[in-house]
Protein backbone atom coordinates (compact mmCIF):
# COMPACT_ATOMS: atom_id res chain seq x y z
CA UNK A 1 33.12 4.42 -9.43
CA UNK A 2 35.12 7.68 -10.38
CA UNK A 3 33.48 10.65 -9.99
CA UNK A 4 34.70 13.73 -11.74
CA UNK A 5 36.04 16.53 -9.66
CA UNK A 6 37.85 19.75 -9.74
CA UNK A 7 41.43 20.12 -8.00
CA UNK A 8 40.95 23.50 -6.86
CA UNK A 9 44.65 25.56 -7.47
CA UNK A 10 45.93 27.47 -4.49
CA UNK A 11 48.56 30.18 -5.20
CA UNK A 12 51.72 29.98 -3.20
CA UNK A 13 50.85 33.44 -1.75
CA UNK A 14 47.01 31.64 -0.55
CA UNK A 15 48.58 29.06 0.83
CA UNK A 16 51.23 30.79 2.86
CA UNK A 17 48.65 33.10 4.10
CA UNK A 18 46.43 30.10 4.99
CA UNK A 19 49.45 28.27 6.49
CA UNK A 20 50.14 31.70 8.91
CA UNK A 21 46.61 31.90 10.01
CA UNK A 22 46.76 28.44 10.90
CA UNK A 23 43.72 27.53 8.23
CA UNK A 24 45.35 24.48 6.54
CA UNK A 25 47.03 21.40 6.94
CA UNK A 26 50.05 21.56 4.28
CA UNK A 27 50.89 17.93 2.99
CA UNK A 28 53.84 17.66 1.07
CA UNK A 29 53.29 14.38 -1.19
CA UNK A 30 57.45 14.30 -2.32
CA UNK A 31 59.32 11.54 -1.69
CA UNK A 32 60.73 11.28 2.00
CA UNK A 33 64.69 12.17 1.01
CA UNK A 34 62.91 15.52 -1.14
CA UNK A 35 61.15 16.49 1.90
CA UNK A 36 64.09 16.65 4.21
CA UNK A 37 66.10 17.59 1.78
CA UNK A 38 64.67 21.02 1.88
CA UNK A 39 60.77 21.67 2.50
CA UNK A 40 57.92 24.57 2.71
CA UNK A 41 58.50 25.06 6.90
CA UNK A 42 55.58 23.59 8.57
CA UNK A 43 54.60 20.96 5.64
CA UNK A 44 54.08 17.26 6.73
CA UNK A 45 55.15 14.41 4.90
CA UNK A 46 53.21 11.43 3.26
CA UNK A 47 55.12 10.22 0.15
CA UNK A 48 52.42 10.14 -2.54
CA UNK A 49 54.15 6.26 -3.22
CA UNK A 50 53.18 5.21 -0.11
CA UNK A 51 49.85 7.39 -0.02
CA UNK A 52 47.84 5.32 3.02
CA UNK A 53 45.00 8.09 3.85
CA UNK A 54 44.58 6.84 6.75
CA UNK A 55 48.02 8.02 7.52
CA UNK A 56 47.19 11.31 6.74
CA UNK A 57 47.27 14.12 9.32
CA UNK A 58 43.98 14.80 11.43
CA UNK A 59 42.69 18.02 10.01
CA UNK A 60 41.07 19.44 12.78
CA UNK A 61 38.72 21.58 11.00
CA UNK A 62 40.79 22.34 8.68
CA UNK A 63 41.38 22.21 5.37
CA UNK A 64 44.49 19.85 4.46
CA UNK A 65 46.14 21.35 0.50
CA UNK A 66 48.43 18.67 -1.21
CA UNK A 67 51.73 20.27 -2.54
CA UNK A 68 55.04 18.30 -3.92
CA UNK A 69 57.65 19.68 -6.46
CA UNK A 70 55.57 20.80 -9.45
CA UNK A 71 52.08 20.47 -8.91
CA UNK A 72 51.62 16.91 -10.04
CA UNK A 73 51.96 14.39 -7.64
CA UNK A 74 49.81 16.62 -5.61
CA UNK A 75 47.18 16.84 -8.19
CA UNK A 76 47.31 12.58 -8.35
CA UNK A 77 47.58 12.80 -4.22
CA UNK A 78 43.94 14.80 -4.84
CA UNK A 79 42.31 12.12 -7.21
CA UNK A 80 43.90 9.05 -4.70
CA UNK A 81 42.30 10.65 -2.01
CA UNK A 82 38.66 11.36 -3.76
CA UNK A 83 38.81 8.00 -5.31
CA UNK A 84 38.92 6.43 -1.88
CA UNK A 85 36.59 8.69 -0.20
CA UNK A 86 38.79 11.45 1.89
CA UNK A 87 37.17 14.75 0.98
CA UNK A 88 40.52 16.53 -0.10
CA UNK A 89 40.34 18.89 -3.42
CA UNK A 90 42.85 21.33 -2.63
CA UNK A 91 46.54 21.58 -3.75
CA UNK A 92 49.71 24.32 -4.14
CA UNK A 93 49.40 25.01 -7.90
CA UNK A 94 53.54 24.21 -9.67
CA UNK A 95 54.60 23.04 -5.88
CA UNK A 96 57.53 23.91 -3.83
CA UNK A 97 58.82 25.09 -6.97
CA UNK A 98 55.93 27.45 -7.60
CA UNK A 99 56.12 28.77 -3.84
CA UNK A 100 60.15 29.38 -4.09
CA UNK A 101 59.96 31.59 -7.59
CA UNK A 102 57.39 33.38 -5.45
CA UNK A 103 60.19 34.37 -2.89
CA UNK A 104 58.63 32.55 -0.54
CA UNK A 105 61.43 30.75 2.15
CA UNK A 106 62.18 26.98 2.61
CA UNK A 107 63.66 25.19 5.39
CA UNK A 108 67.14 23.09 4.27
């Protein structure tokens, strides 16, 4: 059964913060060719289309944050992952997007 839950919004400044300190696992839900394309450096891939979350990385403690190119593939990456029992709320609010109007550097 669905339970309701919040997506909690990270900023792109929280998240880069949280990525430096070494806080979060950054998973970047895009399609593979929009990932390599040009990504947030340090981001791991799992195409929300092929979202198997038992693929997803080992968090180690930490917390993993969803984040694609406008905030809602992540959000659905959130509600596939509650929906099947992985304990993931967290996601970059407006995506890659979001994080580059913030000034913040990609990889190409």
């Amino acid at each position: 059964m669905f339970s309701m839950f919040t997506v909690k919004n990270l900023t792109p400044s929280q998240v880069k913060d949280s990525l430096e300190a070494g806080e979060i696992v950054l998973v970047d839900v895009r399609e593979v060719d929009e990932h390599k394309a040009e990504r947030i450096k340090g981001a791991i891939n799992v195409p929300l289309s092929k979202l198997d979350t038992a693929k997803l990385p080992e968090a180690d403690g930490k917390t993993l944050v969803m984040h694609c190119q406008g905030g809602i593939r992540s959000s659905k990456a959130v509600a596939v992952c509650r929906n099947r029992g992985v304990m993931v709320d967290h996601h970059l609010a407006g995506g890659i997007n979001a994080w580059k109007a913030s000034g913040l550097p990609t990889t190409r």
